[in-house]
C-alpha atoms as a PDB file:
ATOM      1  CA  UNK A   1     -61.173-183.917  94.683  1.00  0.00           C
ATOM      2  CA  UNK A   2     -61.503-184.932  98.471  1.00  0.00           C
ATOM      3  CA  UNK A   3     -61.231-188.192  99.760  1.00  0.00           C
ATOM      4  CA  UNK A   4     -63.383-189.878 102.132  1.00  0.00           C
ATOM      5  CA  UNK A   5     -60.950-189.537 105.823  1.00  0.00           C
ATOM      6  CA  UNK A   6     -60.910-192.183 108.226  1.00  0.00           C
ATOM      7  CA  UNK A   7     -59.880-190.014 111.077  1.00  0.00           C
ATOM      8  CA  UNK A   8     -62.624-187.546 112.727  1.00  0.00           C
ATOM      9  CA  UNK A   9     -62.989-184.925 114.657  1.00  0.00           C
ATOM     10  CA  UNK A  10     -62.760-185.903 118.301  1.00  0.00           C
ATOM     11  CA  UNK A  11     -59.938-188.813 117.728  1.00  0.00           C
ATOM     12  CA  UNK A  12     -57.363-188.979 119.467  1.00  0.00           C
ATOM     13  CA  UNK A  13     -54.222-189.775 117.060  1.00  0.00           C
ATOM     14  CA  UNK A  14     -50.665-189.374 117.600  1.00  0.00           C
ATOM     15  CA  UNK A  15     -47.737-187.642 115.257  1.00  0.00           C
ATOM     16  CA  UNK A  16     -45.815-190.577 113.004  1.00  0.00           C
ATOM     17  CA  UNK A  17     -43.444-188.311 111.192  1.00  0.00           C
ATOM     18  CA  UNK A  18     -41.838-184.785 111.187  1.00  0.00           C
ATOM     19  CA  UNK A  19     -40.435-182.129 114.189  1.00  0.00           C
ATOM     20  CA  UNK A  20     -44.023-183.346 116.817  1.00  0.00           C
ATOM     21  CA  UNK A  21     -43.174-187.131 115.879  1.00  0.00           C
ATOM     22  CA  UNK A  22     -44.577-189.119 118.995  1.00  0.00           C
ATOM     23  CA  UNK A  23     -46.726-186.164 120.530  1.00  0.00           C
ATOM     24  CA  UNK A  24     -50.697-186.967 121.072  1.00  0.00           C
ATOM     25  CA  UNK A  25     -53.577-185.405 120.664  1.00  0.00           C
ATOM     26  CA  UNK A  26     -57.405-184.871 120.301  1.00  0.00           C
ATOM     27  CA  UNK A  27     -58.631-183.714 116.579  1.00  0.00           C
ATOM     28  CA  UNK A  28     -60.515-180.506 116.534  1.00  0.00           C
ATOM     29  CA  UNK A  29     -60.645-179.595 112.828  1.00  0.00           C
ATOM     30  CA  UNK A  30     -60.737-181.675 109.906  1.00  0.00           C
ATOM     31  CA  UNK A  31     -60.351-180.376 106.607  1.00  0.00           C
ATOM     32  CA  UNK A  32     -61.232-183.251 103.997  1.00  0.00           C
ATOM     33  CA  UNK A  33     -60.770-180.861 100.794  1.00  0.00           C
ATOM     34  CA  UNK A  34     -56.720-180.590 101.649  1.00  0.00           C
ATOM     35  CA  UNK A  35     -56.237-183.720 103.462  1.00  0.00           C
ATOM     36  CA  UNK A  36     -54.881-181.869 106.726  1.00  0.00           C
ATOM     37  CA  UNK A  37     -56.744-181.923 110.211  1.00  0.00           C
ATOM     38  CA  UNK A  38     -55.647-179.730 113.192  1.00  0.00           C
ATOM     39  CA  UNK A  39     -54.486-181.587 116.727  1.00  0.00           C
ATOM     40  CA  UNK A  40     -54.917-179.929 119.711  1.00  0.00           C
ATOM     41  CA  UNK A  41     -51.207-179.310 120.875  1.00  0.00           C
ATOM     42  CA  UNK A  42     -49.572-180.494 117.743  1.00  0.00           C
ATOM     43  CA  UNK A  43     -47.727-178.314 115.287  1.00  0.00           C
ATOM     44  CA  UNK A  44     -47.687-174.837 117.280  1.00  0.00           C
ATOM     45  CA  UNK A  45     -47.177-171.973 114.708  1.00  0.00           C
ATOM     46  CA  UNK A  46     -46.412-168.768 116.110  1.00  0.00           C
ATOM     47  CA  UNK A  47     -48.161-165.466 114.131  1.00  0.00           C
ATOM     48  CA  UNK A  48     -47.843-162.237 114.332  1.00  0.00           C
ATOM     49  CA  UNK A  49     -50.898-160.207 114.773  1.00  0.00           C
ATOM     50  CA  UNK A  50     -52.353-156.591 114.063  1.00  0.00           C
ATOM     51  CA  UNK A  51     -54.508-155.317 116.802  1.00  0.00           C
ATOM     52  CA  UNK A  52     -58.038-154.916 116.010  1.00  0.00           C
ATOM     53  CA  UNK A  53     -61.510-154.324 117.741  1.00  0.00           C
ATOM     54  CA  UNK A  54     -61.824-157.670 118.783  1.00  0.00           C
ATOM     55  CA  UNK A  55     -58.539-158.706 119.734  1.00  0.00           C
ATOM     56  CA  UNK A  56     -55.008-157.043 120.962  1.00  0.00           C
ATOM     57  CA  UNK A  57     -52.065-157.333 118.641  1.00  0.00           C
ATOM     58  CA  UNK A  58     -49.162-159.929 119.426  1.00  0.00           C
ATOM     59  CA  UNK A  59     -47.449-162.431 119.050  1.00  0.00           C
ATOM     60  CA  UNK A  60     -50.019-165.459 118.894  1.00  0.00           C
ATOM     61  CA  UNK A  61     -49.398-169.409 118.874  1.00  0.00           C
ATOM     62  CA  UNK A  62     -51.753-171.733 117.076  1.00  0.00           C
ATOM     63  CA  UNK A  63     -52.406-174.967 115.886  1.00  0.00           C
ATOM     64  CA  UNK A  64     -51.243-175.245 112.516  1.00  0.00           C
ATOM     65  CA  UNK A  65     -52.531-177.730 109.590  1.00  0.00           C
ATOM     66  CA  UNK A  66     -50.775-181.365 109.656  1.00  0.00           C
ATOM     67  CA  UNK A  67     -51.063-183.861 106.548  1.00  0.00           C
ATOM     68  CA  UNK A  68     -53.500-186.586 107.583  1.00  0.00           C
ATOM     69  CA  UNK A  69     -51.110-188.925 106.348  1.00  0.00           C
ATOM     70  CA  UNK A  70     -48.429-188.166 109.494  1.00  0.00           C
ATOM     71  CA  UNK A  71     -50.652-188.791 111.753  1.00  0.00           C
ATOM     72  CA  UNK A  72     -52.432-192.441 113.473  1.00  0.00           C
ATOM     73  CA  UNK A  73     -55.572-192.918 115.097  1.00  0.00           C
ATOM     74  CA  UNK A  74     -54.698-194.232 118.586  1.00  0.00           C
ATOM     75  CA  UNK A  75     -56.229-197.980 119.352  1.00  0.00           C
ATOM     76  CA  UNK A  76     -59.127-197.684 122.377  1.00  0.00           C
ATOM     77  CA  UNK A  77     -57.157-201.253 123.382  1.00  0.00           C
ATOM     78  CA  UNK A  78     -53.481-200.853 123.496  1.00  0.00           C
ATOM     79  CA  UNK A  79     -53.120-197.285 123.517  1.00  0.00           C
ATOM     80  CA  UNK A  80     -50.603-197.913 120.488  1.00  0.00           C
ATOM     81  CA  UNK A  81     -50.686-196.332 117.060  1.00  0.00           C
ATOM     82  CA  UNK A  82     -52.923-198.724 114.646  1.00  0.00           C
ATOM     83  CA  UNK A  83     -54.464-198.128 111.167  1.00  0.00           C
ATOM     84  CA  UNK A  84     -58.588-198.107 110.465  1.00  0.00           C
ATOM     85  CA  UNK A  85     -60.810-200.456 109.030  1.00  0.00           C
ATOM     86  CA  UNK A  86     -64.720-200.513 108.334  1.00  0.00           C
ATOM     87  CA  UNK A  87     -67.130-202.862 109.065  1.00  0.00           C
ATOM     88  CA  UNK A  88     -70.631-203.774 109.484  1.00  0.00           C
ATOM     89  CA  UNK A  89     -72.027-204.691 112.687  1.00  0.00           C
ATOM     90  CA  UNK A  90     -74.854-207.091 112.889  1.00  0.00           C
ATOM     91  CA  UNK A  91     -77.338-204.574 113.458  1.00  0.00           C
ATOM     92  CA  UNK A  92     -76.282-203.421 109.896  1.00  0.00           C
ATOM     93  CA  UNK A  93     -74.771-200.561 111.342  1.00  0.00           C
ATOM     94  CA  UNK A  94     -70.741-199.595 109.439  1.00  0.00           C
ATOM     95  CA  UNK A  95     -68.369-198.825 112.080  1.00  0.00           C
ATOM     96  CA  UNK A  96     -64.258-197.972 112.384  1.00  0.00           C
ATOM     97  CA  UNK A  97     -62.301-200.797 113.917  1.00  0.00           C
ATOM     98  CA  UNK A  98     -58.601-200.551 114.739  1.00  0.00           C
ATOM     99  CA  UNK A  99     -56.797-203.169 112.737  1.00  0.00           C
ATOM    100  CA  UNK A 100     -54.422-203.735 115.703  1.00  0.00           C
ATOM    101  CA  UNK A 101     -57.059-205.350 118.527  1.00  0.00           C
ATOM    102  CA  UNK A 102     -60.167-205.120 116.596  1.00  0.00           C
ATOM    103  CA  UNK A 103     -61.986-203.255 119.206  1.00  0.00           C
ATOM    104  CA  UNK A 104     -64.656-200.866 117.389  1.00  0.00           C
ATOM    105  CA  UNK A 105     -63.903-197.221 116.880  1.00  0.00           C
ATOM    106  CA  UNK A 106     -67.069-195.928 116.866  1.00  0.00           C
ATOM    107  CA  UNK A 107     -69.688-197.405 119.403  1.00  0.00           C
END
């Protein structure tokens, strides 16, 4: 079953753990059924391809999956790695907050 993801396409996170530890990035794909989500820049896979119609054969790099749980949304604040919260605003809106500075994710 999927879990609910507090990291979105669009956020900018950074690698915790494994061979891109430390390397930033924006989110472009997030895939909530396998708890992975593809950084732009992060993980580069190299595949071989088969020429066809639409594209010529080589050797292509690409973004490969990463486990949500190696990566941390980057805090609009500090610019440091902090972890996510949720909370309602007083317009009874629910927002992200990083649980660093407190400063709202999602404005």
């Amino acid at each position: 079953m999927a879990t609910k993801l507090k990291i979105k396409k669009g956020d900018t996170v950074v690698v915790i753990t494994g061979r891109d530890k430390g390397k930033t990035g924006e989110v472009f794909e997030v895939m909530p059924s396998e708890n992975r989500v593809k950084v732009r820049g992060v993980n580069i896979v190299k595949r071989h391809t088969r020429a066809t119609q639409m594209q010529a054969g080589g050797i292509v790099e690409k973004e490969a999956p990463i486990h949500v749980s190696n990566v941390a949304h980057i805090d609009p604040k500090t610019k440091e790695p902090t972890r996510v919260g949720f909370k309602f605003l007083a317009d009874g809106r629910k927002v992200r907050f990083a649980k660093r500075s407190g400063e709202a994710i999602d404005v």
